[in-house]
Protein backbone atom coordinates (compact mmCIF):
# COMPACT_ATOMS: atom_id res chain seq x y z
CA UNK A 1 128.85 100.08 96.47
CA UNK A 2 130.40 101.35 99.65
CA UNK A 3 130.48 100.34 103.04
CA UNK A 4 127.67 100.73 104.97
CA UNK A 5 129.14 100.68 108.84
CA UNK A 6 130.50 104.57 107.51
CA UNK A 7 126.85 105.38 107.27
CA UNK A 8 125.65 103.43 110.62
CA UNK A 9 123.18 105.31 112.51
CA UNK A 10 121.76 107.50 109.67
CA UNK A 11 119.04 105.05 108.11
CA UNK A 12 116.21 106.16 107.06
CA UNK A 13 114.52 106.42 110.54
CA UNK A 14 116.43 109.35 110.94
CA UNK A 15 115.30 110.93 108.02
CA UNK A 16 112.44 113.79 109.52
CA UNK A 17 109.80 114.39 106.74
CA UNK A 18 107.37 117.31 105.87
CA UNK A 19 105.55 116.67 102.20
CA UNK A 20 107.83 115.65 99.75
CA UNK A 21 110.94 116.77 101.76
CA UNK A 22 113.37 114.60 103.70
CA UNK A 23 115.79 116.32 105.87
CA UNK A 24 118.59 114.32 108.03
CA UNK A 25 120.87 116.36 110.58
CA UNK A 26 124.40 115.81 110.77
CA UNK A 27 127.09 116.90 112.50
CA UNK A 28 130.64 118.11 111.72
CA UNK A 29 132.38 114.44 111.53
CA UNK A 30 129.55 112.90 109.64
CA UNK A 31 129.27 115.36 106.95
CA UNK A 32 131.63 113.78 104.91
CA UNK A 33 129.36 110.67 104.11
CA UNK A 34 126.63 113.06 103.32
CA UNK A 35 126.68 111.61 99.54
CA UNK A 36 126.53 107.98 101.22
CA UNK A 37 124.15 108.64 103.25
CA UNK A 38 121.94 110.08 100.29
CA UNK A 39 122.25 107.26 98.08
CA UNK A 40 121.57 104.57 100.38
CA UNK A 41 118.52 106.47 101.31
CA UNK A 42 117.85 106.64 97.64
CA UNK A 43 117.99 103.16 97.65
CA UNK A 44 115.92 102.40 100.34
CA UNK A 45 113.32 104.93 98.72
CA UNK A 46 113.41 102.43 95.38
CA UNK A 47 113.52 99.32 97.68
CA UNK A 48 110.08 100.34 99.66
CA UNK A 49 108.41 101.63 96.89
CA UNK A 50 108.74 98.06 95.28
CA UNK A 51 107.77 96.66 98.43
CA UNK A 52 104.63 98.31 99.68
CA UNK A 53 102.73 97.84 96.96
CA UNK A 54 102.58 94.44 97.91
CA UNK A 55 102.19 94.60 101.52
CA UNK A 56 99.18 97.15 101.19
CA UNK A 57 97.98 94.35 99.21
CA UNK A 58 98.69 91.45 101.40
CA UNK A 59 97.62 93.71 104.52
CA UNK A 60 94.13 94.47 102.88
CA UNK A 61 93.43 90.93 101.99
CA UNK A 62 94.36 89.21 105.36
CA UNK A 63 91.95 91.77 106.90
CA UNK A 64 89.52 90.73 104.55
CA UNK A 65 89.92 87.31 105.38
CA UNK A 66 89.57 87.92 109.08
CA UNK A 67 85.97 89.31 108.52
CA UNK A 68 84.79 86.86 106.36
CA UNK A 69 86.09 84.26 109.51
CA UNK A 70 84.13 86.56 111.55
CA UNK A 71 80.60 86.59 109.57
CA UNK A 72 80.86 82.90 109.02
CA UNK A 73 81.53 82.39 113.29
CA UNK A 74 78.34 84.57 113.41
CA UNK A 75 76.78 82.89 110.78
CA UNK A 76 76.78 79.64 112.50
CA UNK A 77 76.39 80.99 116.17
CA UNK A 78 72.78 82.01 114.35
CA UNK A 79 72.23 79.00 112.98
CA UNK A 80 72.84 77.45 116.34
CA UNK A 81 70.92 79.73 118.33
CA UNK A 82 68.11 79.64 115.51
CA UNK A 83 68.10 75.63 116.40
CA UNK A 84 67.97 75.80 119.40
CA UNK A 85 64.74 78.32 119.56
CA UNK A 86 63.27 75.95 117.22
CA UNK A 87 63.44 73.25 119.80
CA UNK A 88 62.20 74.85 123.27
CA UNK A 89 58.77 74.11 123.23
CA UNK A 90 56.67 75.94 125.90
């Protein structure tokens, strides 16, 4: 492992991508942690290709939950209002 403070400032926000191409500019000073650079990105790739998997998942079942919380408010509002028509007699 190395140190990351050499490669400070070049995460992978930096990175610009087009398709399946990641480009990162340097400059004449920072060239020479090019490799580290690389690898920790590499890592990172690994790391968030684990990971998203699972928070797609999570993501898509919280918003699922939210609706269902949303019908069943609307649900009962219904009922409610459905009641309460029931009992105005004119």
């Amino acid at each position: 492992m190395f140190d990351k403070t050499e490669i400070l400032g070049y995460g992978p926000e930096k990175f610009e991508f087009n398709q399946n191409t990641a480009t990162l500019y340097l400059n004449k000073n920072t060239i020479k942690n090019a490799p580290k650079i690389i690898e920790y990105f590499k890592q990172w790739i690994k790391n968030t290709n684990n990971i998203y998997p699972e928070k797609a998942k999570e993501k898509i079942e919280k918003e699922k939950r939210v609706k269902e919380q949303e019908i069943e408010k609307a649900i009962i509002a219904n009922k409610e209002l459905q009641q309460i028509i029931k009992e105005i007699k004119i």
